[in-house]
C-alpha atoms as a PDB file:
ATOM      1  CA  UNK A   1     100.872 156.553  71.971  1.00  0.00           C
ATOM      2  CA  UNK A   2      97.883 155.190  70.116  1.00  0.00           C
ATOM      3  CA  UNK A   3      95.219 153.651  70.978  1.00  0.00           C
ATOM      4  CA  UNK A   4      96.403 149.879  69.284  1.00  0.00           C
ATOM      5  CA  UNK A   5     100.016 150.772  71.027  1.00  0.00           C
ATOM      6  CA  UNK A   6      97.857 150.951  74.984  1.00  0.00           C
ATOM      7  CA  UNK A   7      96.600 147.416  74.442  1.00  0.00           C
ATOM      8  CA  UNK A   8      99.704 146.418  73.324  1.00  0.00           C
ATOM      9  CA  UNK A   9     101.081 147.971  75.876  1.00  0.00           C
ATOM     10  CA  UNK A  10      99.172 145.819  78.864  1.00  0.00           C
ATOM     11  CA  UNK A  11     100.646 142.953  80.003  1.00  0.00           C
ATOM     12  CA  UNK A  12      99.118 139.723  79.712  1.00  0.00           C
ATOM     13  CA  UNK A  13      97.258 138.141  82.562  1.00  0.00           C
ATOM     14  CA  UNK A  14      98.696 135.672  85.187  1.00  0.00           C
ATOM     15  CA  UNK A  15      97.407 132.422  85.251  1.00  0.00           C
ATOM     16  CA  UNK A  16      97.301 130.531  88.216  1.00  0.00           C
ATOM     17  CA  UNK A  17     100.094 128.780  89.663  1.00  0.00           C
ATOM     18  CA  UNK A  18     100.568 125.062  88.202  1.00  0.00           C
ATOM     19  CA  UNK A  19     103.890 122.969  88.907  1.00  0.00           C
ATOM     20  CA  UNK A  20     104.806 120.514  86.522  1.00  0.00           C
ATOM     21  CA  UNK A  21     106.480 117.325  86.168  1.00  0.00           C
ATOM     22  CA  UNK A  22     107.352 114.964  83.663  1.00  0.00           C
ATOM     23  CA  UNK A  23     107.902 111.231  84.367  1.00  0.00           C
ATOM     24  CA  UNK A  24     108.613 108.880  81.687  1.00  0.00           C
ATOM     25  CA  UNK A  25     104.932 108.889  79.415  1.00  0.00           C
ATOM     26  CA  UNK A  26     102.984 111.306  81.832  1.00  0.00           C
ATOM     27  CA  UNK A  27     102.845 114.674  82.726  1.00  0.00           C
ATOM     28  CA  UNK A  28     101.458 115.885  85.956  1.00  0.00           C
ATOM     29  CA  UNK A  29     100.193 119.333  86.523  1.00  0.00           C
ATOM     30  CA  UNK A  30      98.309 120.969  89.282  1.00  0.00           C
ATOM     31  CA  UNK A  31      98.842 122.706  92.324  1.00  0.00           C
ATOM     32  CA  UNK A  32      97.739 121.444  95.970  1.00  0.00           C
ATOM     33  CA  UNK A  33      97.411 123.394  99.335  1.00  0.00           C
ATOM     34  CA  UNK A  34      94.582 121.836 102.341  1.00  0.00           C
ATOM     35  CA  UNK A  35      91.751 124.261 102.528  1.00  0.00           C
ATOM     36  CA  UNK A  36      93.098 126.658  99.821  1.00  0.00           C
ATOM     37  CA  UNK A  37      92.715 124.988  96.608  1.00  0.00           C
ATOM     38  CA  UNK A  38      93.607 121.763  94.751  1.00  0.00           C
ATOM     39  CA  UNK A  39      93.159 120.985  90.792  1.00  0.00           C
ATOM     40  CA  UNK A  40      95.472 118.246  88.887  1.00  0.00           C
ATOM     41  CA  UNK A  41      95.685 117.525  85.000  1.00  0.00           C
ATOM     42  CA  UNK A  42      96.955 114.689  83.485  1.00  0.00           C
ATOM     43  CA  UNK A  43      96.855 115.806  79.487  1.00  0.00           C
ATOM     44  CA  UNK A  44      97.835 112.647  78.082  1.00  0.00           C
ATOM     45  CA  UNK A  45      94.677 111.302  79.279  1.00  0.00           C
ATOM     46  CA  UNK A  46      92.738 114.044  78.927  1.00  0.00           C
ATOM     47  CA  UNK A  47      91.406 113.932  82.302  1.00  0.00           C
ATOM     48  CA  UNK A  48      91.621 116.512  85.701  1.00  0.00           C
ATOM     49  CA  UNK A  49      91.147 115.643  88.928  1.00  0.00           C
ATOM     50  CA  UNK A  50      89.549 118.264  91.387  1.00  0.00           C
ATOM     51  CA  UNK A  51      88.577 121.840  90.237  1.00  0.00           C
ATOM     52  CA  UNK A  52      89.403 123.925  93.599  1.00  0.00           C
ATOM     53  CA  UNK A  53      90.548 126.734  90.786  1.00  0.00           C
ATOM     54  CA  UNK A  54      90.478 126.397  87.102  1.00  0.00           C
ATOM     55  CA  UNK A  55      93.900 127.355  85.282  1.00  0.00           C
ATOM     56  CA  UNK A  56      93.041 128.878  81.635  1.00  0.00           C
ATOM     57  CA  UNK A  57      95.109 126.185  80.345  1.00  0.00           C
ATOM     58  CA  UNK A  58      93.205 123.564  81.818  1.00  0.00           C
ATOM     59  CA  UNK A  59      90.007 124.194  79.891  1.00  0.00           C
ATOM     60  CA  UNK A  60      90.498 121.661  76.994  1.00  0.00           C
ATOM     61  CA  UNK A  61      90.578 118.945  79.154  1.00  0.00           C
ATOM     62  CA  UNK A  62      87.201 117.387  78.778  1.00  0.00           C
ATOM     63  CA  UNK A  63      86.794 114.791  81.330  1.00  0.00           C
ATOM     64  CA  UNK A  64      87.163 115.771  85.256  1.00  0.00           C
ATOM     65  CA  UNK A  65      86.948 113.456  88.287  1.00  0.00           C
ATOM     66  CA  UNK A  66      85.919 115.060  91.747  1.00  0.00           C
ATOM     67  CA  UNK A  67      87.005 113.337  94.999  1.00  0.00           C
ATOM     68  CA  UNK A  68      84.582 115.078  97.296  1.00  0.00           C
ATOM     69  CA  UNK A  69      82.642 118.235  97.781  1.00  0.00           C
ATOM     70  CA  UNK A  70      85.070 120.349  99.547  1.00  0.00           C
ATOM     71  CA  UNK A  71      85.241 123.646  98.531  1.00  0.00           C
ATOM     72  CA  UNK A  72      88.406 123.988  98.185  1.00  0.00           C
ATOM     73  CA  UNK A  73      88.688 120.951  95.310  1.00  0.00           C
ATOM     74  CA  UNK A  74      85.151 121.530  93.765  1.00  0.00           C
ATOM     75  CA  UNK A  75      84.818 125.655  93.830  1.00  0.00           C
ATOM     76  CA  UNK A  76      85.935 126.259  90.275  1.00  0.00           C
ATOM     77  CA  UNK A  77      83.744 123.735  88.776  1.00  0.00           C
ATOM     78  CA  UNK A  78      80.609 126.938  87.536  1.00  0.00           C
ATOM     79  CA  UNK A  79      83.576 128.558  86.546  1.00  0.00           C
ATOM     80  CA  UNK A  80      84.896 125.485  84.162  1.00  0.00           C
ATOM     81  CA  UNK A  81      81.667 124.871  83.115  1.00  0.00           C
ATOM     82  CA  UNK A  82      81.117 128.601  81.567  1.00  0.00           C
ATOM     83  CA  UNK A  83      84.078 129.295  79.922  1.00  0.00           C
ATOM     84  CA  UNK A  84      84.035 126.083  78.316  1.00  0.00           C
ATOM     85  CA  UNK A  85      80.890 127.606  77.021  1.00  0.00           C
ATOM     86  CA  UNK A  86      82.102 130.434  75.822  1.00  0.00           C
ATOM     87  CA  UNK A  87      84.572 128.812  73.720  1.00  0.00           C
ATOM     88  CA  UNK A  88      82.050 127.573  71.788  1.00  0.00           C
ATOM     89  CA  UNK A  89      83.508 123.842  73.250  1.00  0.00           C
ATOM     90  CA  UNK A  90      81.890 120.467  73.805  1.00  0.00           C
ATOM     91  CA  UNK A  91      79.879 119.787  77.274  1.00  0.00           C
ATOM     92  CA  UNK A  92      82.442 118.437  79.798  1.00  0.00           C
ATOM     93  CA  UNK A  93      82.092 114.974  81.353  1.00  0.00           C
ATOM     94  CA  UNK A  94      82.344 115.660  85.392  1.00  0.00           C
ATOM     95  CA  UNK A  95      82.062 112.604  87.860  1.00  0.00           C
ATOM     96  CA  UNK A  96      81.943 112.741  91.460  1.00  0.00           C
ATOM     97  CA  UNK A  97      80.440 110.622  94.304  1.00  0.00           C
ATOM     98  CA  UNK A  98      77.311 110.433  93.527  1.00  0.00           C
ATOM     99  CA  UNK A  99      76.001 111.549  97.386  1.00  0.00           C
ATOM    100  CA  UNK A 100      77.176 114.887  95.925  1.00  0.00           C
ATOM    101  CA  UNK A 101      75.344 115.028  92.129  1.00  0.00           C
ATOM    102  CA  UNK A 102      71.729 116.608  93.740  1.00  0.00           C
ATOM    103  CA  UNK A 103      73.773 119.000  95.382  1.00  0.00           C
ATOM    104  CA  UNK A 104      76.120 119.832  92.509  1.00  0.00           C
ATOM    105  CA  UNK A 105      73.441 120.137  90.192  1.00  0.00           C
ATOM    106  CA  UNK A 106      71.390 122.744  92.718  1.00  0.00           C
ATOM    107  CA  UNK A 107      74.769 125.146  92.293  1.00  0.00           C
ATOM    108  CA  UNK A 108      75.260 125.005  88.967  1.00  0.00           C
ATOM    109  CA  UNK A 109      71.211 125.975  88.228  1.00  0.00           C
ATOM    110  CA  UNK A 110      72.184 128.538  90.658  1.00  0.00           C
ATOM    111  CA  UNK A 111      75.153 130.021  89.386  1.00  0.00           C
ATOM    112  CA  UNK A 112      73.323 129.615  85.733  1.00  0.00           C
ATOM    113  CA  UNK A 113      70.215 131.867  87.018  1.00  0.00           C
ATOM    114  CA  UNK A 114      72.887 134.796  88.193  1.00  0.00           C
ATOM    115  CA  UNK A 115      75.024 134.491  84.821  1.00  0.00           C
ATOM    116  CA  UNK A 116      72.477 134.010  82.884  1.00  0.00           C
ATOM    117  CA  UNK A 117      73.915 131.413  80.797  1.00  0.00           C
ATOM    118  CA  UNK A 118      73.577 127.754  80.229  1.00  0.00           C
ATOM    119  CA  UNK A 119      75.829 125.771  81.689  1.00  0.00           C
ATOM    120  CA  UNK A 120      76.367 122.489  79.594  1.00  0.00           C
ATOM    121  CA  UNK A 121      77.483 119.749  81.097  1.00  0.00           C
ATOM    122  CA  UNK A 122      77.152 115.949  82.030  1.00  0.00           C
ATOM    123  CA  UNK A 123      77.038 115.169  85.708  1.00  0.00           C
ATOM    124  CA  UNK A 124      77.665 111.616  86.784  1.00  0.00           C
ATOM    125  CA  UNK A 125      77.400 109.786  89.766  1.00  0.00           C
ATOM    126  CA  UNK A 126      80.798 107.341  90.863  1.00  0.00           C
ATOM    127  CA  UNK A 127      80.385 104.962  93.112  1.00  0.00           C
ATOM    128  CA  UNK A 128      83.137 101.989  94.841  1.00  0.00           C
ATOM    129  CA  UNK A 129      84.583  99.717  91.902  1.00  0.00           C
ATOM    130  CA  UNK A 130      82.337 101.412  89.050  1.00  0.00           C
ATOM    131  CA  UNK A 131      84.317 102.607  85.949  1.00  0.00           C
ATOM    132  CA  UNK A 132      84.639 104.615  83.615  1.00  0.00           C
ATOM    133  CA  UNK A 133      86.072 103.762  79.775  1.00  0.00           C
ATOM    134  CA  UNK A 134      87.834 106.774  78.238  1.00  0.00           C
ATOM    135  CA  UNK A 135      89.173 105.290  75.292  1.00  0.00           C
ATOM    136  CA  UNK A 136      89.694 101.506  74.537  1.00  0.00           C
ATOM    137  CA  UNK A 137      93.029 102.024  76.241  1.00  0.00           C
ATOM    138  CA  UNK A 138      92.390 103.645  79.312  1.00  0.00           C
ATOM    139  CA  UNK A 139      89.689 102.976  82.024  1.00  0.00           C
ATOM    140  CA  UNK A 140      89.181 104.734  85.338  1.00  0.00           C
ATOM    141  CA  UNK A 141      88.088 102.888  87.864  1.00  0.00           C
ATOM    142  CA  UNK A 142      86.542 104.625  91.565  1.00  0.00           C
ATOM    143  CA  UNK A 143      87.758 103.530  94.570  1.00  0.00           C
ATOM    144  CA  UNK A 144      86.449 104.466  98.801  1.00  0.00           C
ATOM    145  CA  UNK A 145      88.143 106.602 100.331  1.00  0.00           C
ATOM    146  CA  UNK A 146      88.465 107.474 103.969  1.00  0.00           C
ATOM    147  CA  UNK A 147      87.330 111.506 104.571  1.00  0.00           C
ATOM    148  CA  UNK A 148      84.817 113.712 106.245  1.00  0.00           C
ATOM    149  CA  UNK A 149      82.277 113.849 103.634  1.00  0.00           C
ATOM    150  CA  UNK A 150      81.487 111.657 100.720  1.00  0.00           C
ATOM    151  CA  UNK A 151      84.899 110.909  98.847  1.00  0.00           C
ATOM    152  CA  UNK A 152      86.513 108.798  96.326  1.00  0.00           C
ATOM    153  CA  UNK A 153      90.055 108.135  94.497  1.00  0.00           C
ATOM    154  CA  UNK A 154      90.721 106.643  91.326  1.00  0.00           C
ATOM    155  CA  UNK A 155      92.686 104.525  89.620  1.00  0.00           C
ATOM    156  CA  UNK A 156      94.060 104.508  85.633  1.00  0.00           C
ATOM    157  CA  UNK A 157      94.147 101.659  84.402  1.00  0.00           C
ATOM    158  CA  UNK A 158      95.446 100.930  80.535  1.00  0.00           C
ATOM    159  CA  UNK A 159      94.455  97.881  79.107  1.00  0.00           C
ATOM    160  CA  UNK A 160      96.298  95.939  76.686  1.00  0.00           C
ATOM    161  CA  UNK A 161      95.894  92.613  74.376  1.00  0.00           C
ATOM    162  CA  UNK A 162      97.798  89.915  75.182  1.00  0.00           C
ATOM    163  CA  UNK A 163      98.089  86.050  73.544  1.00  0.00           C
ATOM    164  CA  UNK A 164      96.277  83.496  75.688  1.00  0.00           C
ATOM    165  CA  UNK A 165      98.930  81.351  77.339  1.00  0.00           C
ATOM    166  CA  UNK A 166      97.896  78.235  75.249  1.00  0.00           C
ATOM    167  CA  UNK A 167      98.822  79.765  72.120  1.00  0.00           C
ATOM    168  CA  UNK A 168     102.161  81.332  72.894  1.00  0.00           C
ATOM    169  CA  UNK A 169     104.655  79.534  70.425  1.00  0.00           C
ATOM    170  CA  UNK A 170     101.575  78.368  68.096  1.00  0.00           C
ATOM    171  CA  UNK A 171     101.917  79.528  64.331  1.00  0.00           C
ATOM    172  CA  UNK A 172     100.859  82.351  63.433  1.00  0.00           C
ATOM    173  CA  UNK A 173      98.137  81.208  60.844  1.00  0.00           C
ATOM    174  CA  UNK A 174      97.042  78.760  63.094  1.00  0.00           C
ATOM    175  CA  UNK A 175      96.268  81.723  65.490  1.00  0.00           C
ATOM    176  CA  UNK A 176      95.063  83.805  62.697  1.00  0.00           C
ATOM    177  CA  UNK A 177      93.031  80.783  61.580  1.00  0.00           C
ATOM    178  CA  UNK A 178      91.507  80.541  64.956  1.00  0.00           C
ATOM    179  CA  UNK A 179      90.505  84.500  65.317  1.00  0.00           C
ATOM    180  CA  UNK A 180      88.623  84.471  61.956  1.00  0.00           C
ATOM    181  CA  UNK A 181      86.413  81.311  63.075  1.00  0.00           C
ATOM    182  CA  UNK A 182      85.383  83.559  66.115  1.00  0.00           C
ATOM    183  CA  UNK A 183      87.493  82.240  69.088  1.00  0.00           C
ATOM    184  CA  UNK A 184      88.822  84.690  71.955  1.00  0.00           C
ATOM    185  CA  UNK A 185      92.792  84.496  70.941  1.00  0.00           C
ATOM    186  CA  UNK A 186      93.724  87.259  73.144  1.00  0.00           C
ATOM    187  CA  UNK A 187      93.024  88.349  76.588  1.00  0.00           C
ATOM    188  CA  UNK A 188      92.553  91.426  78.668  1.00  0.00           C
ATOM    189  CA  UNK A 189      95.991  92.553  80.873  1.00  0.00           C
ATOM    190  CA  UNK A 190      95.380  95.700  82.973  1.00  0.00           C
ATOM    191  CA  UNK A 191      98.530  98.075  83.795  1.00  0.00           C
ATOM    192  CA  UNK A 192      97.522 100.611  86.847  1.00  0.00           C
ATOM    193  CA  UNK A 193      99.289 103.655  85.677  1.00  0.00           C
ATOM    194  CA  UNK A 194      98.411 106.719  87.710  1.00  0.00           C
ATOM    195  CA  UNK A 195      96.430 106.856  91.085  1.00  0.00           C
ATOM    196  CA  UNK A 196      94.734 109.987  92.433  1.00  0.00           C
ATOM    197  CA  UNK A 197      93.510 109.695  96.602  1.00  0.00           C
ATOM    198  CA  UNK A 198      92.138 113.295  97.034  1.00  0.00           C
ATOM    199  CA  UNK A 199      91.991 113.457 100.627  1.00  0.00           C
ATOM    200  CA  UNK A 200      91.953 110.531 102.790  1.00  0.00           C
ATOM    201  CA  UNK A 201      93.399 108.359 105.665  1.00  0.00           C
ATOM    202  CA  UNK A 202      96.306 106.384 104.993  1.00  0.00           C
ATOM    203  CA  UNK A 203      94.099 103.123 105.269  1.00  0.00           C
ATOM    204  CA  UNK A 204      92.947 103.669 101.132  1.00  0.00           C
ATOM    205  CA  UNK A 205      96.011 102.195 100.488  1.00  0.00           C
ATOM    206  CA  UNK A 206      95.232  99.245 102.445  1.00  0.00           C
ATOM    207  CA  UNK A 207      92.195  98.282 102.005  1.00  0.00           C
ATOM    208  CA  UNK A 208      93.194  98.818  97.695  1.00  0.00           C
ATOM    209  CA  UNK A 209      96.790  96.790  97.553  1.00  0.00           C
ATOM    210  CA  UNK A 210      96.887  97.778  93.418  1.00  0.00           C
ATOM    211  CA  UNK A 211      97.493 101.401  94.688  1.00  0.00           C
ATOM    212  CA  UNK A 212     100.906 100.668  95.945  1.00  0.00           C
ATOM    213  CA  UNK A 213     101.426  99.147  92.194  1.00  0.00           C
ATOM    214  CA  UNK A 214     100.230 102.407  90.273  1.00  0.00           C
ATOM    215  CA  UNK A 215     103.269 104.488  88.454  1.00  0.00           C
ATOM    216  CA  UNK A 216     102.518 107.308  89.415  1.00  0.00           C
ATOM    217  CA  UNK A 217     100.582 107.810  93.016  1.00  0.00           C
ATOM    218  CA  UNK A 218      99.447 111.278  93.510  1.00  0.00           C
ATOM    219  CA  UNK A 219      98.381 111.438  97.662  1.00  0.00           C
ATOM    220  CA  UNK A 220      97.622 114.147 100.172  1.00  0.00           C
ATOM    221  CA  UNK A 221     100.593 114.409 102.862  1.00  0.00           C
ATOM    222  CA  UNK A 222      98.753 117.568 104.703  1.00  0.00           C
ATOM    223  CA  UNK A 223     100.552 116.893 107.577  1.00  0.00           C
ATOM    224  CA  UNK A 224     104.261 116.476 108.790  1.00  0.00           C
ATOM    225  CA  UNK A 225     105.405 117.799 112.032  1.00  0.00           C
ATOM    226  CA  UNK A 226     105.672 115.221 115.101  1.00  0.00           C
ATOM    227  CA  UNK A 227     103.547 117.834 116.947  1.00  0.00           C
ATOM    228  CA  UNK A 228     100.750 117.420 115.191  1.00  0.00           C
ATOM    229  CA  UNK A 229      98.196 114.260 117.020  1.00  0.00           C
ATOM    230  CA  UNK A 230      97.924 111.377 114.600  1.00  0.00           C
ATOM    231  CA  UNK A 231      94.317 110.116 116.559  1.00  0.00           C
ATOM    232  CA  UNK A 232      92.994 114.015 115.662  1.00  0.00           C
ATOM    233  CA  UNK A 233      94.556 113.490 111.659  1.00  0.00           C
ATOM    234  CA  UNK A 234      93.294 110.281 111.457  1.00  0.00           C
ATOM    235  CA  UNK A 235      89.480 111.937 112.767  1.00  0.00           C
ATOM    236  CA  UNK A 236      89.192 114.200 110.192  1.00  0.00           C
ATOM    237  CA  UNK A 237      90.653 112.392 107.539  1.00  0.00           C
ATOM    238  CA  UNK A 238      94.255 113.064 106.554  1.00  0.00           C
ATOM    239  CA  UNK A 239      97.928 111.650 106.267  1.00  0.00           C
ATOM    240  CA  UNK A 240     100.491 112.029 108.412  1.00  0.00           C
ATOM    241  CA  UNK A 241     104.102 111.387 107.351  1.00  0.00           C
ATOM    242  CA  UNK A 242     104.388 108.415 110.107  1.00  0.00           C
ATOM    243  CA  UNK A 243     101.940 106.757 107.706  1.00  0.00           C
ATOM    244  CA  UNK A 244     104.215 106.828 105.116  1.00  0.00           C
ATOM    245  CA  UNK A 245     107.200 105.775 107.271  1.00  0.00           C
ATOM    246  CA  UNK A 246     104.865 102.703 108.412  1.00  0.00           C
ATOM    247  CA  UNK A 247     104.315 101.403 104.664  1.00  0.00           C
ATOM    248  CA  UNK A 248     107.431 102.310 103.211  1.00  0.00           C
ATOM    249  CA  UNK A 249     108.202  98.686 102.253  1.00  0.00           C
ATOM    250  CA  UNK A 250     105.114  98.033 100.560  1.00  0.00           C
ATOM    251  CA  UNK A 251     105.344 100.997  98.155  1.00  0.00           C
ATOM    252  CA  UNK A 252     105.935  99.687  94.279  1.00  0.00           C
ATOM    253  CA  UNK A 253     105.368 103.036  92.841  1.00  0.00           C
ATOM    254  CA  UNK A 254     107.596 104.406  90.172  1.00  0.00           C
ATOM    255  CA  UNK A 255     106.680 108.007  91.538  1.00  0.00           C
ATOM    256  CA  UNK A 256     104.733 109.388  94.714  1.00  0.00           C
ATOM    257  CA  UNK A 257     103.687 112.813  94.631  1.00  0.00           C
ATOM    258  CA  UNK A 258     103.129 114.417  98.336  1.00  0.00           C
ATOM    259  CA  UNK A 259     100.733 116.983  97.996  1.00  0.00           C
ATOM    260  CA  UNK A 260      98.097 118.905  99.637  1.00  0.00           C
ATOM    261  CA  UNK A 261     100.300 120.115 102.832  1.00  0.00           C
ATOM    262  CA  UNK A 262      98.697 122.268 105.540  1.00  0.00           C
ATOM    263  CA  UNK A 263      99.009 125.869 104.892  1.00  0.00           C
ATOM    264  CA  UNK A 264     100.821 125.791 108.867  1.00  0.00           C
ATOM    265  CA  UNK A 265     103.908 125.105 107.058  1.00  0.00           C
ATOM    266  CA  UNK A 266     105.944 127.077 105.184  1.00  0.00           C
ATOM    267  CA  UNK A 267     107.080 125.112 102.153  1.00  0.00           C
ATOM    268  CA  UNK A 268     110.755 125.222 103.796  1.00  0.00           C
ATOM    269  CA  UNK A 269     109.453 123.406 106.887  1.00  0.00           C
ATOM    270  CA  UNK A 270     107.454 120.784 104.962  1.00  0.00           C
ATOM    271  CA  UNK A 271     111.026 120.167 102.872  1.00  0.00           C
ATOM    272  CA  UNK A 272     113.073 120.228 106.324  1.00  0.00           C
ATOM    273  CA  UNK A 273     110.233 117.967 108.114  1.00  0.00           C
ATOM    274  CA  UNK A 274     110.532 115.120 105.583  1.00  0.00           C
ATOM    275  CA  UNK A 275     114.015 115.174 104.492  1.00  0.00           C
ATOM    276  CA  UNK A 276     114.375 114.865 108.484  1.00  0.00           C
ATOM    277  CA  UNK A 277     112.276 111.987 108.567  1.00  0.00           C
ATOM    278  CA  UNK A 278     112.784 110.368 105.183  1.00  0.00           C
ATOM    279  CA  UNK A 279     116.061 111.128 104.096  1.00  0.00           C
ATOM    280  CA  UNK A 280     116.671 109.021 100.996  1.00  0.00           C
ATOM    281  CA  UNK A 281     113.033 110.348 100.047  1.00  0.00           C
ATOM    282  CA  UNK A 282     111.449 106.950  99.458  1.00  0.00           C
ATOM    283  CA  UNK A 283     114.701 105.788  97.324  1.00  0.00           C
ATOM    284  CA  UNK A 284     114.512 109.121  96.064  1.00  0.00           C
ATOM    285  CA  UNK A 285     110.720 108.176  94.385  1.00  0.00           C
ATOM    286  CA  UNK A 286     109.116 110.734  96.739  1.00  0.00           C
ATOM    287  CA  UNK A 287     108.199 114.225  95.342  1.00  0.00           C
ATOM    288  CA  UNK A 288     107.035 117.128  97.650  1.00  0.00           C
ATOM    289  CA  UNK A 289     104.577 119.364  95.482  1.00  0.00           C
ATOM    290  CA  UNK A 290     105.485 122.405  96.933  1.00  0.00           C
END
């Protein structure tokens, strides 16, 4: 065998695991385990959330939101950073809570002085209700969340035109007359189409009402067995399926993605544990990411 014929011969690498679904105009990819690791993509938007581990295929995707400083969502983040380098690609945008930018920015000098490479990027701070425009269709806007540590969720919003009220049934040269002299014919409607919670207590979902509204809600469900206290979840910042039992009337969401369940279980026993307690899954809008 020649040389050519041995590389040929090696098999290509594995990339990491990623589950993917499609519903209706979005595609969700990522994979979720508590304290193991947790990174979503959302490529029509061209936007990540969480960077616990970095698939290959994730690195076009130029604009990543952090929840909180966990290892297990933010470890991949020197990692993203440098290959994006490497491929010769533009600096990403990464936003986080901005109680975490000082500290972010003291590992990624760090990692830089051990690789010895730049690593190009733009760092910004989120705070409650700011926002973020990523095209003139889609804003994302940061929202408190209820963890250990410093967190956030967000919220998609698109944003479309719509006729003011008063000129619905007008002509339509009259209302082209009116936009050329200058006056607002149109106003602002905004459509919340995907939420992302990270980790946090139930109570996000209260204290934000336009969550239960979002398409597609993406929410930790780390824990599901009765055994398990609620008081001790609640301390440190999780959801326990009795929360979603609670609330199950005030969900609107097209699809809820369960994710982010305690490595305890056995993806068997998280399937038997809610299809025990929720057996019509939500009006079968529930989906376990397992």
């Amino acid at each position: 065998m020649s040389e050519h014929e041995e590389i040929l011969a090696v098999p290509p690498l594995e990339d990491l695991p990623v589950r993917r679904l499609k519903h209706r105009s979005i595609t969700i990819e990522g994979y979720s385990r508590a304290a193991f690791q947790t990174y979503w993509r959302i490529p029509e938007f061209r936007l990540g959330f969480d960077l616990g581990n970095q698939p290959w295929r994730f690195m076009g995707t130029p604009n990543w939101f952090i929840s909180h400083g966990h290892i297990d969502h933010i470890a991949a983040l020197p990692a993203y950073v440098a290959r994006r380098r490497m491929m010769k690609m533009e600096p990403p945008a990464v936003f986080m809570p901005e109680e975490i930018v000082e500290g972010v920015q003291r590992v990624l000098h760090a990692v830089s002085r051990l690789d010895r490479g730049r690593l190009p990027c733009r760092l910004e701070g989120m705070t409650p209700g700011k926002e973020v425009e990523l095209s003139r269709e889609l804003v994302v806007q940061a929202m408190a969340t209820y963890h250990t540590v410093p967190s956030l969720g967000y919220l998609v919003w698109e944003r479309r035109k719509k006729l003011r009220d008063e000129l619905v049934g007008r002509p339509e040269a009259e209302i082209r007359e009116l936009a050329l002299s200058g006056a607002a014919v149109s106003r602002e409607v905004r459509i919340p189409r995907l939420a992302y919670l990270g980790d946090s207590r139930i109570d996000v979902l209260d204290a934000y009402p336009e969550l239960y509204e979002a398409e597609v809600l993406i929410m930790e469900l780390t824990f599901v067995a009765s055994k398990h206290r609620k008081e001790k979840i609640y301390k440190f910042g999780h959801v326990h399926i009795d929360d979603l039992i609670e609330r199950r009337e005030r969900f609107r969401n097209a699809l809820i993605v369960a994710s982010h369940f305690s490595i305890r279980y056995h993806p068997e026993q998280v399937v038997r544990h809610v299809r025990k307690r929720l057996p019509d899954m939500l009006d079968g809008r529930l989906h376990l990411w397992l």
